[in-house]
Protein backbone atom coordinates (compact mmCIF):
# COMPACT_ATOMS: atom_id res chain seq x y z
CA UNK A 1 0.00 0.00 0.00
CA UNK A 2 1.44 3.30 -1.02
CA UNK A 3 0.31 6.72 0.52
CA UNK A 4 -1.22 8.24 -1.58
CA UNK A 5 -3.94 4.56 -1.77
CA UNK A 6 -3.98 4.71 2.14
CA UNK A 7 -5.39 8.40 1.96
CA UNK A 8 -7.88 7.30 -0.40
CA UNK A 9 -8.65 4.57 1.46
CA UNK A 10 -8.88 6.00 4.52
CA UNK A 11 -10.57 8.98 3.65
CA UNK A 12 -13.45 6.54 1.62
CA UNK A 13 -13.49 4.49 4.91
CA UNK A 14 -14.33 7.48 6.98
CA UNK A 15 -16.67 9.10 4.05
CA UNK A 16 -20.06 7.57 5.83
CA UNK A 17 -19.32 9.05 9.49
CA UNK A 18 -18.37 12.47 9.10
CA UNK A 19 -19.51 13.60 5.29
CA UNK A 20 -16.60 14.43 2.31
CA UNK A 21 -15.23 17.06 3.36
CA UNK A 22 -14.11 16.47 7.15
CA UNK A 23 -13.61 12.72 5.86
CA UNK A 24 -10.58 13.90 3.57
CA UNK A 25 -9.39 16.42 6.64
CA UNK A 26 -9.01 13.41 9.19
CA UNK A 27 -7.46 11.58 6.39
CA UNK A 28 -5.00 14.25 5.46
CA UNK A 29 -4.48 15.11 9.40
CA UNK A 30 -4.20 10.86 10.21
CA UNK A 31 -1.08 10.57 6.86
CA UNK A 32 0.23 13.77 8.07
CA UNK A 33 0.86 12.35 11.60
CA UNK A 34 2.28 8.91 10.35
CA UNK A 35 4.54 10.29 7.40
CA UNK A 36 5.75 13.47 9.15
CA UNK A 37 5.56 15.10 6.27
CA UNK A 38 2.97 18.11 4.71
CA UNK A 39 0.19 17.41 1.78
CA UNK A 40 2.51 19.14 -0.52
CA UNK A 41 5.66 16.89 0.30
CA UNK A 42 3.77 13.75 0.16
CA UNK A 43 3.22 14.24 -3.23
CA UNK A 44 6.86 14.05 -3.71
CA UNK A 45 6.26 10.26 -2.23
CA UNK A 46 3.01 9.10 -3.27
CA UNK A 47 3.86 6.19 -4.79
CA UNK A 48 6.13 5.15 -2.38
CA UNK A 49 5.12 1.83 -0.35
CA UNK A 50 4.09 2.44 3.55
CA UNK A 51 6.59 0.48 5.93
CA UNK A 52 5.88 -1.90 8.05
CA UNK A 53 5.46 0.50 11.08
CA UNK A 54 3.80 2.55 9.10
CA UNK A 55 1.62 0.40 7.98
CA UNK A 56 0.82 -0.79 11.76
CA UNK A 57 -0.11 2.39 12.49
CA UNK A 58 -2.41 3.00 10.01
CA UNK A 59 -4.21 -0.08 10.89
CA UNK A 60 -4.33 1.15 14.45
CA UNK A 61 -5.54 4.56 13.86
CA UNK A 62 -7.95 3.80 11.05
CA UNK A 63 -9.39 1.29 13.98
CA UNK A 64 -10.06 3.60 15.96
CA UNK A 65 -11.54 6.08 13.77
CA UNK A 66 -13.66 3.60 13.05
CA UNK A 67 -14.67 3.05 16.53
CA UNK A 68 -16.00 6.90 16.01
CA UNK A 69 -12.97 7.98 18.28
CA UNK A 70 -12.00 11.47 17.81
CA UNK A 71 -8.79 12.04 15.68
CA UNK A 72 -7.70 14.48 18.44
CA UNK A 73 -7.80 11.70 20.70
CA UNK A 74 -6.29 9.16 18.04
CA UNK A 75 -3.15 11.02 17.30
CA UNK A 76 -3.25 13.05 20.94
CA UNK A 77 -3.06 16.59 19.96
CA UNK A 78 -5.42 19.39 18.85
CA UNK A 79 -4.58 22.93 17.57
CA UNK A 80 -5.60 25.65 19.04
CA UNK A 81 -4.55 29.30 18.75
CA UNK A 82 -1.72 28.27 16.21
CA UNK A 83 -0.19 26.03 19.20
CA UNK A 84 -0.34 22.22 19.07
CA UNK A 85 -2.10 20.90 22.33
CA UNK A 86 -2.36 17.45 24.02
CA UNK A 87 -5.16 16.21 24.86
CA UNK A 88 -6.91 12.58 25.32
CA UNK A 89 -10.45 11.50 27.04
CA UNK A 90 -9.89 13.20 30.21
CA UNK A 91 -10.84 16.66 28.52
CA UNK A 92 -12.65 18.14 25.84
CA UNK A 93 -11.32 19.21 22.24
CA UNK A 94 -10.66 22.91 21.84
CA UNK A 95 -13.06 24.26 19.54
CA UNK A 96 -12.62 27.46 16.79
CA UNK A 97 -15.59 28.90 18.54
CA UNK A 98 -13.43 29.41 22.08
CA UNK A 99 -10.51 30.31 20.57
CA UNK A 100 -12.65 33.63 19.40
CA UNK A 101 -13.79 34.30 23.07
CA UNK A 102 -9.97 34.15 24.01
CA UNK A 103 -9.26 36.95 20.98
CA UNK A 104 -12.04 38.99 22.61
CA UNK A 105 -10.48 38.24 25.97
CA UNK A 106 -7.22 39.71 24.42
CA UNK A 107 -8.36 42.45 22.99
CA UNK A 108 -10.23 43.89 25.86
CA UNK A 109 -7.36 42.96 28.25
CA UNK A 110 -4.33 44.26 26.39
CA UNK A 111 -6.57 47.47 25.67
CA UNK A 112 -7.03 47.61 29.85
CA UNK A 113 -3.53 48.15 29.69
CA UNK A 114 -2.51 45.41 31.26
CA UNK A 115 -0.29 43.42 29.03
CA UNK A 116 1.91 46.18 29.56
CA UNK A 117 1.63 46.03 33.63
CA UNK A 118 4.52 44.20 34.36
CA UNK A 119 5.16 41.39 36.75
CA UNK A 120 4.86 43.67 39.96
CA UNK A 121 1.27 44.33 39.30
CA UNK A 122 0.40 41.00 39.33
CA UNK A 123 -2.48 41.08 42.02
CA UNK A 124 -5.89 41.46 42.21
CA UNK A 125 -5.58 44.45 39.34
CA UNK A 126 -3.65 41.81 36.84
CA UNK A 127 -4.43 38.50 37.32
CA UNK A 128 -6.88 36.12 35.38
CA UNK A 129 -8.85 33.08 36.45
CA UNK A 130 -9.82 30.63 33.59
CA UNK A 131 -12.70 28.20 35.31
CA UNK A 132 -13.08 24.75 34.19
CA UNK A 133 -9.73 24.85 32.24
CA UNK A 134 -9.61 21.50 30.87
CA UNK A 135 -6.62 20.99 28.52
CA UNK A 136 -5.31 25.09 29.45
CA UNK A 137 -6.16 25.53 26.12
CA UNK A 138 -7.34 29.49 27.29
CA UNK A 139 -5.07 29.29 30.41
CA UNK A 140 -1.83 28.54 27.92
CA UNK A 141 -3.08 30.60 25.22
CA UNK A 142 -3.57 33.94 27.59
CA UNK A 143 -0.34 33.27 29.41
CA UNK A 144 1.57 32.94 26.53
CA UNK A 145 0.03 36.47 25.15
CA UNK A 146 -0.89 38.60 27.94
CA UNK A 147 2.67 38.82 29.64
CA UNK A 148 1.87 41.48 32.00
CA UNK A 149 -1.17 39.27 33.41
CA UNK A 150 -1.26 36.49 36.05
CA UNK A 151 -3.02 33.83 34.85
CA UNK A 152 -4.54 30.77 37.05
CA UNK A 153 -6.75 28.40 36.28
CA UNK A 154 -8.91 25.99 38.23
CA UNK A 155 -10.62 22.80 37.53
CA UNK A 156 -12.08 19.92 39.35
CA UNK A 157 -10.89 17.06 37.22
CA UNK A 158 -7.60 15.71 38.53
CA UNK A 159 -7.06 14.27 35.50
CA UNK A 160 -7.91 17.48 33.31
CA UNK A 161 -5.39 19.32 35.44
CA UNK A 162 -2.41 16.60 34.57
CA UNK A 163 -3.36 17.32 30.81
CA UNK A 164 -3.27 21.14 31.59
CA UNK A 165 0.27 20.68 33.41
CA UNK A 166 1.66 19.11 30.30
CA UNK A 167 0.29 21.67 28.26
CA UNK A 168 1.72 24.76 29.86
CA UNK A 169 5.12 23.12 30.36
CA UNK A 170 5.69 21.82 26.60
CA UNK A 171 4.30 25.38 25.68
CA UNK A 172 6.61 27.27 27.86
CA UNK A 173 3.16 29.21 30.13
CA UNK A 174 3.25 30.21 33.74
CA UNK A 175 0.04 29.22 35.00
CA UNK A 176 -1.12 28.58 38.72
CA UNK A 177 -3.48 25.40 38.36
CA UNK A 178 -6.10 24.84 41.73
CA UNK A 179 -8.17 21.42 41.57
CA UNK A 180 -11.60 22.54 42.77
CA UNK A 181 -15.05 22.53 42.51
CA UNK A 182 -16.54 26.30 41.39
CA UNK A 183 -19.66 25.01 42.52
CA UNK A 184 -18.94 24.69 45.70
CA UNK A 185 -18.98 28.50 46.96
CA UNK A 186 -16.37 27.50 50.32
CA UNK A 187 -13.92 26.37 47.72
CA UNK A 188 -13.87 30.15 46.07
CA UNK A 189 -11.40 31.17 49.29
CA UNK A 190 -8.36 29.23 47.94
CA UNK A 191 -8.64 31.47 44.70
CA UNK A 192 -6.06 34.51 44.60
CA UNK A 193 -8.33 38.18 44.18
CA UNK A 194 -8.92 38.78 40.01
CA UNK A 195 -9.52 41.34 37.58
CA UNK A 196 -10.90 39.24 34.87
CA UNK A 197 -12.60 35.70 34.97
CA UNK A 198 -12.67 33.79 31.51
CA UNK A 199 -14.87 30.39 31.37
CA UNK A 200 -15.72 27.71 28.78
CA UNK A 201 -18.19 25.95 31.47
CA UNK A 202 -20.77 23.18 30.75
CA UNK A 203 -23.81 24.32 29.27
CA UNK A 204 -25.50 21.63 27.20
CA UNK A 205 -28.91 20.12 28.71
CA UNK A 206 -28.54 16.53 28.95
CA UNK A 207 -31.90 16.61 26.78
CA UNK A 208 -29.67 17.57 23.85
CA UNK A 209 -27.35 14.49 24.51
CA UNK A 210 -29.12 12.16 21.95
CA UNK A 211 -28.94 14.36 18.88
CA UNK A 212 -25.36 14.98 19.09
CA UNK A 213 -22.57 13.05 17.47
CA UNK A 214 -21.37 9.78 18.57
CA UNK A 215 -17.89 10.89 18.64
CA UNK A 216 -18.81 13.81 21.54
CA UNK A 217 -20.87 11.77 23.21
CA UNK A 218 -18.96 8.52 23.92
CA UNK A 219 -15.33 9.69 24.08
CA UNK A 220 -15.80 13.59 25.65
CA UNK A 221 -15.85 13.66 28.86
CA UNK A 222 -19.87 14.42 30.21
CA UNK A 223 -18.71 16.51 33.03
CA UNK A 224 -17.86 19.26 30.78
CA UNK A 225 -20.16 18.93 28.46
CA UNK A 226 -23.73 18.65 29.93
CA UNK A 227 -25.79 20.37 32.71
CA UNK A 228 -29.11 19.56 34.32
CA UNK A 229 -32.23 19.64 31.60
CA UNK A 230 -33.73 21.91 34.57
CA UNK A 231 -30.91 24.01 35.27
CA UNK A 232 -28.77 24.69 32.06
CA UNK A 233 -27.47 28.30 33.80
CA UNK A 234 -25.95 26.71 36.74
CA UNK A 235 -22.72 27.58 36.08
CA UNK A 236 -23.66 31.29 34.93
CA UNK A 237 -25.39 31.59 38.24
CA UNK A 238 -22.00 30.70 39.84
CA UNK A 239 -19.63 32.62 37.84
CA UNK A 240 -22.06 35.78 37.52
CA UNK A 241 -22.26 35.44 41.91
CA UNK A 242 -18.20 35.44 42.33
CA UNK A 243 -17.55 37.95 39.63
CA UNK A 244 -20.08 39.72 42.09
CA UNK A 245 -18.08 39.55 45.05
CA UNK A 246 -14.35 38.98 44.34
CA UNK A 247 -13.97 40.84 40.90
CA UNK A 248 -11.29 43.86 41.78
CA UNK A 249 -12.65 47.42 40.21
CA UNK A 250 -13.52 47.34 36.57
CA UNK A 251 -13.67 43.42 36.52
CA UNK A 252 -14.79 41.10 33.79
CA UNK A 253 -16.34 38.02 32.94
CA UNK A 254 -16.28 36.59 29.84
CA UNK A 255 -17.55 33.19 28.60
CA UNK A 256 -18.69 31.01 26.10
CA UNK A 257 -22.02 30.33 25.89
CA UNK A 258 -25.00 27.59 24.44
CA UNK A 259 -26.64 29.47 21.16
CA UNK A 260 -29.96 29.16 22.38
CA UNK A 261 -29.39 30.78 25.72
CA UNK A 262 -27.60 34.19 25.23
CA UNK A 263 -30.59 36.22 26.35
CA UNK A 264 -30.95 34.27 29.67
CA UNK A 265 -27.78 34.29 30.42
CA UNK A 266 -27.57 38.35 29.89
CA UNK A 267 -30.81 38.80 32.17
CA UNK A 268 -29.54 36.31 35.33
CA UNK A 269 -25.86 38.50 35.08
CA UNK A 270 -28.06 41.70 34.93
CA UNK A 271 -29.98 40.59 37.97
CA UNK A 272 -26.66 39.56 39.40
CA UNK A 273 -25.61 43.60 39.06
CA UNK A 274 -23.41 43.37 36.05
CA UNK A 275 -23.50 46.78 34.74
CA UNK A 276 -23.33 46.10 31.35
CA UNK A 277 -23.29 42.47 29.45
CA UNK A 278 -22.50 42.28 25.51
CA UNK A 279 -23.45 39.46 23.62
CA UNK A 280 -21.33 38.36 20.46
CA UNK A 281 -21.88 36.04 17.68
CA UNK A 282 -19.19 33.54 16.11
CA UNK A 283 -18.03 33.27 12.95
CA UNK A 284 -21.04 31.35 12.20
CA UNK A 285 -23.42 33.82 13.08
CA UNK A 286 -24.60 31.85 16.74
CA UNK A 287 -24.54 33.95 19.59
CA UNK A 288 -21.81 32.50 21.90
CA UNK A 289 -20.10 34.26 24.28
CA UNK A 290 -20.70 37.14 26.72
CA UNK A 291 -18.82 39.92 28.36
CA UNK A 292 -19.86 41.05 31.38
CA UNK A 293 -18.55 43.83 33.48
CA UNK A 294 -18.64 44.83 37.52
């Protein structure tokens, strides 16, 4: 089997459980990973026979995609903000939409003046929480270009937090980690005084489990995917109640949101006394993420 027939095989293969076009990216993404090489230099080797390793793992992977396992999981990395993350079952897979909430974040940070802050400010007036950090994917990106902030980041997944580790050490970001539950309001004393709180929390109703892919829905992790069907602002009600009380002066929260719940979740932060909440669309036109300000 050469590579370029192992693409087209693969890609065919995959064809029925994710449509043409993300078929042929998984394929691409799957040779990329086994070859080491780019499209454009495989063509220089198309015709040239797959080893025997090579071949092993293309059995192995193609198995597993298969199996409806995520190729993020398969080949244990995901891009996100031009940086190459780990991640495996133990947190979610960054998505394009969050990496626009952490451009917002940027650009209303760095325009606060406090990229250029400098390490001594780095108290309540320049530091950053990210809650529910998962793989640090916003924790690592921030760090990495906010220098003048202190970021920390909290979670209450042991195991998310070894992935986050990882993260920030291959990609060179200082980030204080706390394993916690922002539920639970006693737990809010072991975090450090803020300026700015950043969350990609929970917010699909378990009613909404069955129509979603099989790939999300056996192989994500459920904690940080799904809320009650009778309480899909739980988190919003936390995060809006300690932005209330342990925001600094001119604090934000920002977060990513469901589509269907934007207006609910700018009322309960009104009613929570945020003086002003802004609601933005994605790139696809959904309304997903908030900013709200104390």
């Amino acid at each position: 089997m050469d590579w370029s027939y192992a693409q087209k095989e693969l890609s065919g293969c995959l064809l029925p459980l994710y449509g043409d076009r993300e078929a042929s990216i998984i394929a691409d993404w799957v040779m990329e990973a086994l070859s080491g090489m780019r499209r454009l230099d495989r063509l220089m080797v198309r015709a040239t026979p797959l080893s025997d390793a090579e071949l092993a793992g293309y059995e192995r992977y193609k198995a597993q995609l298969l199996a409806h396992r995520p190729v993020q999981y398969v080949l244990g990395e995901s891009w996100f903000a031009g940086m190459r993350f780990f991640v495996d079952e133990r947190v979610l897979i960054p998505r394009p939409e969050t990496e626009e909430l952490v451009e917002w974040v940027i650009s209303e940070v760095a325009g606060a003046g406090a990229a250029d802050a400098g390490p001594e400010r780095r108290g309540g007036e320049g530091r950053l929480l990210d809650v529910g950090t998962g793989s640090g994917c916003i924790a690592v990106t921030l760090a990495r270009r906010l220098a003048g902030v202190g970021v920390v980041a909290c979670d209450i997944s042991e195991g998310a937090l070894a992935v986050a580790r990882k993260n920030a050490a291959e990609l060179g970001a200082e980030v204080g980690f706390f394993e916690l539950d922002f539920l639970d309001r006693d737990a809010w004393e072991r975090l450090p005084s803020l300026r700015w709180l950043v969350s990609n929390p929970p917010y699909i109703p378990v009613g909404e489990r069955l129509a979603m892919a099989r790939h999300v829905i056996d192989h994500e992790p459920a904690s940080a995917l799904f809320v009650p069907d009778g309480d899909a602002l739980v988190f919003y009600r936390a995060l809006g109640e300690f932005a209330r009380e342990r925001l600094g002066p001119g604090g934000s929260l920002f977060a990513e949101i469901h589509e269907d719940l934007g207006p609910a979740v700018c009322d309960l932060l009104t009613a929570l006394g945020a003086r002003e909440v802004h609601l933005r669309k994605d790139l696809q036109g959904k309304d997903r993420m908030i900013k709200a300000g104390w």
